[in-house]
PDB file of N, CA and C in Angstrom:
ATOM      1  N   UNK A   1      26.565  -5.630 -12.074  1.00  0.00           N
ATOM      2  CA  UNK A   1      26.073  -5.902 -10.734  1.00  0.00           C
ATOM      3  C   UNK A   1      24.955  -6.934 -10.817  1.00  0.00           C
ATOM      4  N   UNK A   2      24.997  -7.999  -9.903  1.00  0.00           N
ATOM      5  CA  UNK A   2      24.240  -8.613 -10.007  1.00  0.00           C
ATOM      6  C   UNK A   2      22.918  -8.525  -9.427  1.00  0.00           C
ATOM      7  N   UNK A   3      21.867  -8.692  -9.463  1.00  0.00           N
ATOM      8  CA  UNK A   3      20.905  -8.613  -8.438  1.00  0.00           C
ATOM      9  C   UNK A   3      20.492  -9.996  -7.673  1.00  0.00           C
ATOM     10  N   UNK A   4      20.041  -9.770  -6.007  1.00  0.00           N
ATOM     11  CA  UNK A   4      19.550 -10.923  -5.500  1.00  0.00           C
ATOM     12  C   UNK A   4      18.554 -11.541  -5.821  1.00  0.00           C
ATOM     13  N   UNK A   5      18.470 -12.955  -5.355  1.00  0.00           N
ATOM     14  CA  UNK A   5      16.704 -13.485  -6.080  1.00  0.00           C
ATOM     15  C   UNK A   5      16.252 -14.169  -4.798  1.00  0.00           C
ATOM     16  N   UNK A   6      14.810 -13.935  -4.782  1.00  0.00           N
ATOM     17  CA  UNK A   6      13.984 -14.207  -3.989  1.00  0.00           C
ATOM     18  C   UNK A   6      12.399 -14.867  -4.219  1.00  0.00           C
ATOM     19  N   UNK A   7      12.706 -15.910  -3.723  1.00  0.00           N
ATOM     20  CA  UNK A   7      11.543 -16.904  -3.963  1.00  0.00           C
ATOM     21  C   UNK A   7      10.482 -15.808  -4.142  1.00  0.00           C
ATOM     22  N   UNK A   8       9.512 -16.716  -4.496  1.00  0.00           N
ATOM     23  CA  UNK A   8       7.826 -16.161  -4.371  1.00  0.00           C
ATOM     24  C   UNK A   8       7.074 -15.954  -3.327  1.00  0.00           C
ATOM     25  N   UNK A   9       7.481 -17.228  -1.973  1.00  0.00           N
ATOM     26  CA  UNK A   9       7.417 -16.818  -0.813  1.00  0.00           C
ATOM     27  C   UNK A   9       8.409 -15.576  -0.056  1.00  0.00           C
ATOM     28  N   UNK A  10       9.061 -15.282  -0.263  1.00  0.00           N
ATOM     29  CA  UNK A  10       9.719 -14.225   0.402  1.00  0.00           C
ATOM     30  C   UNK A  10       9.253 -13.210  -0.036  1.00  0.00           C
ATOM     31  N   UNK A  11       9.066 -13.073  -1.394  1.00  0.00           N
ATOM     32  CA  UNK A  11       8.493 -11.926  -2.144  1.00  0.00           C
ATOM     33  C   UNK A  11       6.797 -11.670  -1.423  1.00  0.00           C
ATOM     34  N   UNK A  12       5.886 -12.561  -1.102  1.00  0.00           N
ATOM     35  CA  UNK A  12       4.690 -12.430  -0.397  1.00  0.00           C
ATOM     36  C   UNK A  12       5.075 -12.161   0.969  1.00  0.00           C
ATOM     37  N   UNK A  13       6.053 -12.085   1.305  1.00  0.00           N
ATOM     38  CA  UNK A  13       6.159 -11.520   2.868  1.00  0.00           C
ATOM     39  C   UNK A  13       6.527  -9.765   2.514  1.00  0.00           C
ATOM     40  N   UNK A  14       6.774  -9.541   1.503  1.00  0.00           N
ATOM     41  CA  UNK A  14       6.651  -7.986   1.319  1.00  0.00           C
ATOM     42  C   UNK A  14       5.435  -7.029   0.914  1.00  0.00           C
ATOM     43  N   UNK A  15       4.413  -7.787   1.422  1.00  0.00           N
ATOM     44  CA  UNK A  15       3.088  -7.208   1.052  1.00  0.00           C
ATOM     45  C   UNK A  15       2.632  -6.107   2.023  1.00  0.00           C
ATOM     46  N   UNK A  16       3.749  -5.339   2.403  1.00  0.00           N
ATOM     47  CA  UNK A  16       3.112  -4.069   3.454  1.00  0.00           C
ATOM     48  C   UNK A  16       2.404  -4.531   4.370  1.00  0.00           C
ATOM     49  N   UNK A  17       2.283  -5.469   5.002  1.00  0.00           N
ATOM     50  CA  UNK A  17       1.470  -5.777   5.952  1.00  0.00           C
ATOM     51  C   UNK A  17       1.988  -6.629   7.145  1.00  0.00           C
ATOM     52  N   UNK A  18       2.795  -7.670   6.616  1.00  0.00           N
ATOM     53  CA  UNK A  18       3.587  -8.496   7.571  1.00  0.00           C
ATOM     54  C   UNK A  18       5.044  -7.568   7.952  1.00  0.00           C
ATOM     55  N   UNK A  19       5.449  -6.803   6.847  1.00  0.00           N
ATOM     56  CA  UNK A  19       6.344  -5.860   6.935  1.00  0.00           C
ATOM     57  C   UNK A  19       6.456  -4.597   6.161  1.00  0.00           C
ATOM     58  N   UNK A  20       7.504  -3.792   6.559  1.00  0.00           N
ATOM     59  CA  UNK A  20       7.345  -2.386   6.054  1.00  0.00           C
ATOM     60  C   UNK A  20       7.616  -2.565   4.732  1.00  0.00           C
ATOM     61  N   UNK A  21       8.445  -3.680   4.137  1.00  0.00           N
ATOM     62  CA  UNK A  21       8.871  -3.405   2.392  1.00  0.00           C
ATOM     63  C   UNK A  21       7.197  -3.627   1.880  1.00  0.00           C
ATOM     64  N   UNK A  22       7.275  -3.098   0.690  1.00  0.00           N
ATOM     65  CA  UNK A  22       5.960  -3.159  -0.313  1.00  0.00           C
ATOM     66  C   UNK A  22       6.373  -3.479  -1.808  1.00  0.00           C
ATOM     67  N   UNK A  23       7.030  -4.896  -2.411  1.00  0.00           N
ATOM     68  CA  UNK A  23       7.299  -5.059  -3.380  1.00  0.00           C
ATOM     69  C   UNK A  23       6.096  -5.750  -4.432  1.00  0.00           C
ATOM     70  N   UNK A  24       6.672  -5.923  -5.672  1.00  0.00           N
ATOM     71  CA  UNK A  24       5.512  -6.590  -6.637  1.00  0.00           C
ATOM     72  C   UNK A  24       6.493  -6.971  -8.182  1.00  0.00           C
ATOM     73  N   UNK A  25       6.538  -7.825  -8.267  1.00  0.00           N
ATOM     74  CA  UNK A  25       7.113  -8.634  -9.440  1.00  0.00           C
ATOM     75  C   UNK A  25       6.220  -8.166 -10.814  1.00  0.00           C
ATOM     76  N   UNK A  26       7.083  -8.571 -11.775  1.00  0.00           N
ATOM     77  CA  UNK A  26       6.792  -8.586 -12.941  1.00  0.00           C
ATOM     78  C   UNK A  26       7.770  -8.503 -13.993  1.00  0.00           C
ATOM     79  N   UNK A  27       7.048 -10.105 -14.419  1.00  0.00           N
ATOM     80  CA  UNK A  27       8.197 -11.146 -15.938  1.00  0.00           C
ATOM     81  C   UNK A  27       9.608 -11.083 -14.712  1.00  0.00           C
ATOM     82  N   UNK A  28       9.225 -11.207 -13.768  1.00  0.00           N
ATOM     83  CA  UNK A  28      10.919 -12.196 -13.372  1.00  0.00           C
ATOM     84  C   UNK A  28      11.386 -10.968 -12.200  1.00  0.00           C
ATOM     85  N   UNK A  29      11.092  -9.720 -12.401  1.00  0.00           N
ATOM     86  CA  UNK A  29      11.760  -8.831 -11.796  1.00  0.00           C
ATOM     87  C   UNK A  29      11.068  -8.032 -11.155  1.00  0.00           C
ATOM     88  N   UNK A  30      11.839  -7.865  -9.091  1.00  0.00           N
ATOM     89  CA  UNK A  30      10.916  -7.712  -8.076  1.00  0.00           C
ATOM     90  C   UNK A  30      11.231  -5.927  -8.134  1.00  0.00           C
ATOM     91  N   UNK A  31       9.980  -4.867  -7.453  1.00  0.00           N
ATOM     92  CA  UNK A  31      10.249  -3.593  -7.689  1.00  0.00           C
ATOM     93  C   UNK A  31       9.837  -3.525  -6.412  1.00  0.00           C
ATOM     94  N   UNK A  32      10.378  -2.014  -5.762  1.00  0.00           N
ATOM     95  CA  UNK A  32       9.506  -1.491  -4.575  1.00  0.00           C
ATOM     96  C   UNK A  32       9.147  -0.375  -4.857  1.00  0.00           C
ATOM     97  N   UNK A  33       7.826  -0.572  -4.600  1.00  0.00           N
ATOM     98  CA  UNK A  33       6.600   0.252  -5.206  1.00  0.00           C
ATOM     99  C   UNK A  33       6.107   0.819  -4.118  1.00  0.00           C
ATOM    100  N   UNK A  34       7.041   1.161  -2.374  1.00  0.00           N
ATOM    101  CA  UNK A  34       6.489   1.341  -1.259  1.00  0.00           C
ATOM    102  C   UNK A  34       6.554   3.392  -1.703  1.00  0.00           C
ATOM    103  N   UNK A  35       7.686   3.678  -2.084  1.00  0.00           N
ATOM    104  CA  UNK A  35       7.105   5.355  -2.438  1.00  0.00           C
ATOM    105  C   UNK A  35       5.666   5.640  -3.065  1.00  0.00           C
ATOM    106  N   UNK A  36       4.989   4.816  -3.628  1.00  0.00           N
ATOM    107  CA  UNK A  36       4.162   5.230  -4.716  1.00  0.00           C
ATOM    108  C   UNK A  36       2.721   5.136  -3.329  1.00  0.00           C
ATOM    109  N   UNK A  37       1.792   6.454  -3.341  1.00  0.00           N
ATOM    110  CA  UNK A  37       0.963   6.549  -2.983  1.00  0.00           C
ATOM    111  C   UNK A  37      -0.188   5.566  -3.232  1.00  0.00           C
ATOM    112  N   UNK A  38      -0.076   4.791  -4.165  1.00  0.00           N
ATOM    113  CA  UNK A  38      -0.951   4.243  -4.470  1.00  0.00           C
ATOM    114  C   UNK A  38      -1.023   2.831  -4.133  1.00  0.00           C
ATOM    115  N   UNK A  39       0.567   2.188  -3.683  1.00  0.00           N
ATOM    116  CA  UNK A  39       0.558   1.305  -3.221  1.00  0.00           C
ATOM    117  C   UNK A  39       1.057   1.095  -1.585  1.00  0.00           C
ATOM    118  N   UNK A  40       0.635   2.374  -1.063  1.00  0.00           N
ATOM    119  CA  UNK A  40       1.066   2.779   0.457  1.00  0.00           C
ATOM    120  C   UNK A  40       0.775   1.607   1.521  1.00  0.00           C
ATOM    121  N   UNK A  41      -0.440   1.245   1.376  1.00  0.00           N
ATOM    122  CA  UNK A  41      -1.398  -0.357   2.402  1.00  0.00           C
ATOM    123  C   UNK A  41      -0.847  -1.223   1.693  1.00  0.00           C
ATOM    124  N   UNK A  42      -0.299  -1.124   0.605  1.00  0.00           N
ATOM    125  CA  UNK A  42       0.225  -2.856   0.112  1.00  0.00           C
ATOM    126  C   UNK A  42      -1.418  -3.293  -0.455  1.00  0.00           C
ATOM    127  N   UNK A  43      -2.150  -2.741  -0.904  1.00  0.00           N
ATOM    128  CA  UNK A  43      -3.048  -2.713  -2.175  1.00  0.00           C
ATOM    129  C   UNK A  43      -3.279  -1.254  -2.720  1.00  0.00           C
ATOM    130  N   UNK A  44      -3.378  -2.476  -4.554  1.00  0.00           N
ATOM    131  CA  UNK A  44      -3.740  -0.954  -5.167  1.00  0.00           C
ATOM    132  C   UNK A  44      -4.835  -1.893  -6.463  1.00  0.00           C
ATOM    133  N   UNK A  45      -5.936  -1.040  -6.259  1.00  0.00           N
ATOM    134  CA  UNK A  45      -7.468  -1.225  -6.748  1.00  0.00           C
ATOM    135  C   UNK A  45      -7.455  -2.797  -7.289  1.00  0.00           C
ATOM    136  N   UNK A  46      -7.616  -3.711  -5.841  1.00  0.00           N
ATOM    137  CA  UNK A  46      -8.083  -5.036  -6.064  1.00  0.00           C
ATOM    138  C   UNK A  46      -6.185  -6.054  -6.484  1.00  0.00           C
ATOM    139  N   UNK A  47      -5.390  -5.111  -6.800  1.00  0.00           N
ATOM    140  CA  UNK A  47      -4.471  -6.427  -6.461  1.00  0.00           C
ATOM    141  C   UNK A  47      -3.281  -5.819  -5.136  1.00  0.00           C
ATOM    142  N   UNK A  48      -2.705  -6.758  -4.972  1.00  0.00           N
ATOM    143  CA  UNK A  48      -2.324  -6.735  -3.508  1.00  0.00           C
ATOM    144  C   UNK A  48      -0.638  -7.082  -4.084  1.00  0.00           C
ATOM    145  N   UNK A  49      -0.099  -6.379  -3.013  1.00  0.00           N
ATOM    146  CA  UNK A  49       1.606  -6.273  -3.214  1.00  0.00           C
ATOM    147  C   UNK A  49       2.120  -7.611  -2.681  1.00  0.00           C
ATOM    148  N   UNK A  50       3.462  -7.926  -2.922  1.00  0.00           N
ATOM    149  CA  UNK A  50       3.867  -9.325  -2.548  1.00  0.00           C
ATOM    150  C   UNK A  50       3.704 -10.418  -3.777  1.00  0.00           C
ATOM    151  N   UNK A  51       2.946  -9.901  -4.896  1.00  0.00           N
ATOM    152  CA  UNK A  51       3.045 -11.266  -5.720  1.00  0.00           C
ATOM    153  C   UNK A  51       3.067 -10.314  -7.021  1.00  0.00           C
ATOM    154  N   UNK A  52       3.311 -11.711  -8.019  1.00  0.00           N
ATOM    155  CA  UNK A  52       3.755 -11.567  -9.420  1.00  0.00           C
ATOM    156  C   UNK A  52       2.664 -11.179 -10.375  1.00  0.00           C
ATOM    157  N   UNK A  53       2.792  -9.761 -10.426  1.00  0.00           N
ATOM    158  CA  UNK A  53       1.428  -9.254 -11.385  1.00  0.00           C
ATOM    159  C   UNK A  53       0.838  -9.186 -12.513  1.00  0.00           C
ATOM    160  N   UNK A  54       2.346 -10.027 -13.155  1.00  0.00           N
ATOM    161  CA  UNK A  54       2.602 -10.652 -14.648  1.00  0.00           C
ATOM    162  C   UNK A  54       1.115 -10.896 -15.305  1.00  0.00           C
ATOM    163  N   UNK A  55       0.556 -11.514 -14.791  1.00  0.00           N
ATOM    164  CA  UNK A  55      -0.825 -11.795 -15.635  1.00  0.00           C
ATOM    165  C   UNK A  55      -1.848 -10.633 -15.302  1.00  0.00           C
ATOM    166  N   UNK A  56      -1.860  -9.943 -14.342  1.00  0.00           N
ATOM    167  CA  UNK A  56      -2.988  -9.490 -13.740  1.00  0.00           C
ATOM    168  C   UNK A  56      -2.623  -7.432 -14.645  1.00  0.00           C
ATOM    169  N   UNK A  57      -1.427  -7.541 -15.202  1.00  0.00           N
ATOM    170  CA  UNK A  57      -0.934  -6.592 -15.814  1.00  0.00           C
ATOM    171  C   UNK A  57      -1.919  -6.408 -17.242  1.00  0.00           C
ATOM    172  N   UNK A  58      -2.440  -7.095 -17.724  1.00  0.00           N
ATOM    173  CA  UNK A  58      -3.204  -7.418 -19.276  1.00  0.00           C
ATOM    174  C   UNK A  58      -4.236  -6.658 -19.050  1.00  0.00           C
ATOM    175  N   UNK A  59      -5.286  -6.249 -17.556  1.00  0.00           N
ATOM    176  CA  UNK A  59      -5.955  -5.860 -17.684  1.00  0.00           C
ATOM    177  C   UNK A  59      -5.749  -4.691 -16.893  1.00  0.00           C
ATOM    178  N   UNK A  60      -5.091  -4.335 -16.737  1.00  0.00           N
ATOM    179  CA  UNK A  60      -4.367  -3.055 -16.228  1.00  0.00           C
ATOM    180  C   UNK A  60      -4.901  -1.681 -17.185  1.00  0.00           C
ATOM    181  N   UNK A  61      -5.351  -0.584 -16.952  1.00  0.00           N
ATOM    182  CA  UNK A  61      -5.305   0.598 -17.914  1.00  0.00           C
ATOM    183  C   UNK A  61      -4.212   1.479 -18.305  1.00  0.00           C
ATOM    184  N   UNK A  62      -2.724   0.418 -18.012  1.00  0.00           N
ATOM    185  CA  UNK A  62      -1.517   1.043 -18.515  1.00  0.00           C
ATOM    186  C   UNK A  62      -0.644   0.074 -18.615  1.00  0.00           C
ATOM    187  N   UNK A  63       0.331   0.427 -19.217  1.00  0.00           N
ATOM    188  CA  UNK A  63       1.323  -0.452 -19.799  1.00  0.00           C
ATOM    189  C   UNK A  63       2.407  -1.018 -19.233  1.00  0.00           C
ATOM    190  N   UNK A  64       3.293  -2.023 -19.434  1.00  0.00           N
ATOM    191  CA  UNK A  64       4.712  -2.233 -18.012  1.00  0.00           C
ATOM    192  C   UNK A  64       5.545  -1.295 -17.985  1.00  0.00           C
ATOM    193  N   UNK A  65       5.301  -0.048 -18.648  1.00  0.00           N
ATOM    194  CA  UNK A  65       6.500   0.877 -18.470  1.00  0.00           C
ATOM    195  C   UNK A  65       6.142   1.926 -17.142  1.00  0.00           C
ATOM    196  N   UNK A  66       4.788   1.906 -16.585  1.00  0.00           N
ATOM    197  CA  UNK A  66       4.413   1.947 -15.064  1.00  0.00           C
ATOM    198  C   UNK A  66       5.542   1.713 -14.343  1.00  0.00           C
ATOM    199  N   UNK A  67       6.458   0.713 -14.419  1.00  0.00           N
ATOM    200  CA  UNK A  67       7.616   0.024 -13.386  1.00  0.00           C
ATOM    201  C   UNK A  67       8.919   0.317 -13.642  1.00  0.00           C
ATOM    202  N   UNK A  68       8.820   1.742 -14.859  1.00  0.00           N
ATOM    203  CA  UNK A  68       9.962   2.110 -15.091  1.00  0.00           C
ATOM    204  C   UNK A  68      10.823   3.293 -13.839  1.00  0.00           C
ATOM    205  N   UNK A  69       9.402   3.660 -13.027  1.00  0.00           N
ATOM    206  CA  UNK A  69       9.832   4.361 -12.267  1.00  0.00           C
ATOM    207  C   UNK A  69       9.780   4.080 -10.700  1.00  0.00           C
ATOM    208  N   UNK A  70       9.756   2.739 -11.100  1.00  0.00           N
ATOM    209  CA  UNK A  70      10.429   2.049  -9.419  1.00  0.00           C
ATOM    210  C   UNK A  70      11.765   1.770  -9.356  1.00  0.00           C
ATOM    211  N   UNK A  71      12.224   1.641  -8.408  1.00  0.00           N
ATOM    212  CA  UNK A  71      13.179   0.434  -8.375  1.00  0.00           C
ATOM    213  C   UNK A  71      13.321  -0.570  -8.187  1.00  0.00           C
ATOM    214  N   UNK A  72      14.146  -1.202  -8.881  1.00  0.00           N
ATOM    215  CA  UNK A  72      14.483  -2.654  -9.208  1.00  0.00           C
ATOM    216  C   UNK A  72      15.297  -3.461  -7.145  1.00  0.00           C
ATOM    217  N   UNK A  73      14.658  -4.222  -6.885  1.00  0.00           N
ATOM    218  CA  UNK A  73      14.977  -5.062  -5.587  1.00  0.00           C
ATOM    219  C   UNK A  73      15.617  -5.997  -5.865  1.00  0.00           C
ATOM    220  N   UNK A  74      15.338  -7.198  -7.058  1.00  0.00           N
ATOM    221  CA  UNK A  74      15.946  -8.469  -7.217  1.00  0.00           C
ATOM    222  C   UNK A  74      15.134  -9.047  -8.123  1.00  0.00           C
ATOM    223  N   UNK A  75      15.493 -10.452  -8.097  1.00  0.00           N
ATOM    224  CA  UNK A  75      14.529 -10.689  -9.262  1.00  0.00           C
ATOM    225  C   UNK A  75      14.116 -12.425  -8.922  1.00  0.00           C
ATOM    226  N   UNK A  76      13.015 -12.701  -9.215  1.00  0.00           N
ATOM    227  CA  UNK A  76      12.182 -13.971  -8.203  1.00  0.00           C
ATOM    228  C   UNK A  76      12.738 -15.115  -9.342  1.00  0.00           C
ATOM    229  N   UNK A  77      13.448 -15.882  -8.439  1.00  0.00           N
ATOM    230  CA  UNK A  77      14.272 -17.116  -8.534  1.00  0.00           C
ATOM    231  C   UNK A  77      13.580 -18.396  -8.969  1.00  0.00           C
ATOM    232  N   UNK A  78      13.907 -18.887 -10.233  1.00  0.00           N
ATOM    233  CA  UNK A  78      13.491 -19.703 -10.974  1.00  0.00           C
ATOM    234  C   UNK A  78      11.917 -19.542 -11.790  1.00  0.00           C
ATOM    235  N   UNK A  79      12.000 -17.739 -12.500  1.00  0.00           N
ATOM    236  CA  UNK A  79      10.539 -17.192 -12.907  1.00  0.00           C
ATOM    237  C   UNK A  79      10.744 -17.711 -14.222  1.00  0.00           C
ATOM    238  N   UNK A  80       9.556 -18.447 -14.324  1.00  0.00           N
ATOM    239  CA  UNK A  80       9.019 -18.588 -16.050  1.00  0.00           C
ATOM    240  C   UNK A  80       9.111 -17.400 -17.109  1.00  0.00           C
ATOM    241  N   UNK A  81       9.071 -16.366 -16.411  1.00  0.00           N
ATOM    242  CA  UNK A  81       9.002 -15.287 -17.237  1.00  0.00           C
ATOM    243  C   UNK A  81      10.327 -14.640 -17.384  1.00  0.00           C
ATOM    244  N   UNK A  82      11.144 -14.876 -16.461  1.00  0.00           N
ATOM    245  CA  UNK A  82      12.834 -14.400 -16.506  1.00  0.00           C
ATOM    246  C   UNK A  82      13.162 -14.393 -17.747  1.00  0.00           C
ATOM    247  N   UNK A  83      13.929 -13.817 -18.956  1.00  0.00           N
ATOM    248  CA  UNK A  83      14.774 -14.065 -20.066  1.00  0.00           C
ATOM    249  C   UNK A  83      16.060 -13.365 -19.380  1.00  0.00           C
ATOM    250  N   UNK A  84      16.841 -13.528 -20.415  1.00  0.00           N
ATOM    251  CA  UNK A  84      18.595 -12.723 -20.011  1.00  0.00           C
ATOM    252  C   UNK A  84      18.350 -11.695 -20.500  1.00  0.00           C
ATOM    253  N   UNK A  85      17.593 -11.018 -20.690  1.00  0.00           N
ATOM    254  CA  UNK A  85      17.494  -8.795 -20.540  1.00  0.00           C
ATOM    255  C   UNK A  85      17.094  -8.736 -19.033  1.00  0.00           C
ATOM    256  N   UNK A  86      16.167  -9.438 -18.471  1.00  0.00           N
ATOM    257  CA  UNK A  86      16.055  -9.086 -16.727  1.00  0.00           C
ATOM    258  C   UNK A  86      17.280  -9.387 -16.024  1.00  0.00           C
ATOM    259  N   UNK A  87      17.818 -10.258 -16.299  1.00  0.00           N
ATOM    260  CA  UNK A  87      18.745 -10.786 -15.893  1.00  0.00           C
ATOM    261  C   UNK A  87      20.138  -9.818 -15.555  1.00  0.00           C
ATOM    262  N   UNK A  88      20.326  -8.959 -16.640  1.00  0.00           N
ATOM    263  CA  UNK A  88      21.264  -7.801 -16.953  1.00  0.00           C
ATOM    264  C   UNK A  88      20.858  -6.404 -16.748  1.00  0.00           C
ATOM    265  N   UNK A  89      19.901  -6.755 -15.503  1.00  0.00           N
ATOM    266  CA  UNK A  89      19.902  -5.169 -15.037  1.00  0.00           C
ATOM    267  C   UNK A  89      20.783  -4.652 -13.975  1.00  0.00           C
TER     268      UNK A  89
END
């Protein structure tokens, strides 16, 4: 199955605020993180939903396996960080 891809702008229109989705990227692949209490307002402690958290993940007090228990939405179209394992989810 393939998944859809969605710019970076489309992906910032899912910041819980302009609309009800609450997504957040990372290395190529978009999640919705709108179940998770913590990202209910479309922020969670200083970063904000809708964009690629890829860098902002380093200083995180946990690891990318955090996003093992979202689900997968699509995956942001033409990401530097994409390889072919995101690709084949």
């Amino acid at each position: 199955m393939s998944l859809p891809e969605y710019t970076l702008q489309q992906l910032a229109l899912r910041n819980g605020q302009d609309r009800d989705e609450v997504w957040v990227a990372y290395k190529g692949v978009i999640y919705d993180v709108r179940k998770s209490r913590l990202w209910r307002t479309g922020n969670h402690y200083e970063h904000w939903a809708g964009q690629d958290l890829t860098e902002e993940l380093k200083d995180a007090p946990h690891t990318e396996y955090v996003f093992d228990k979202f689900e997968v939405i699509g995956l942001v179209k033409n990401s530097v960080y994409r390889t072919e394992d995101s690709s084949q989810m």
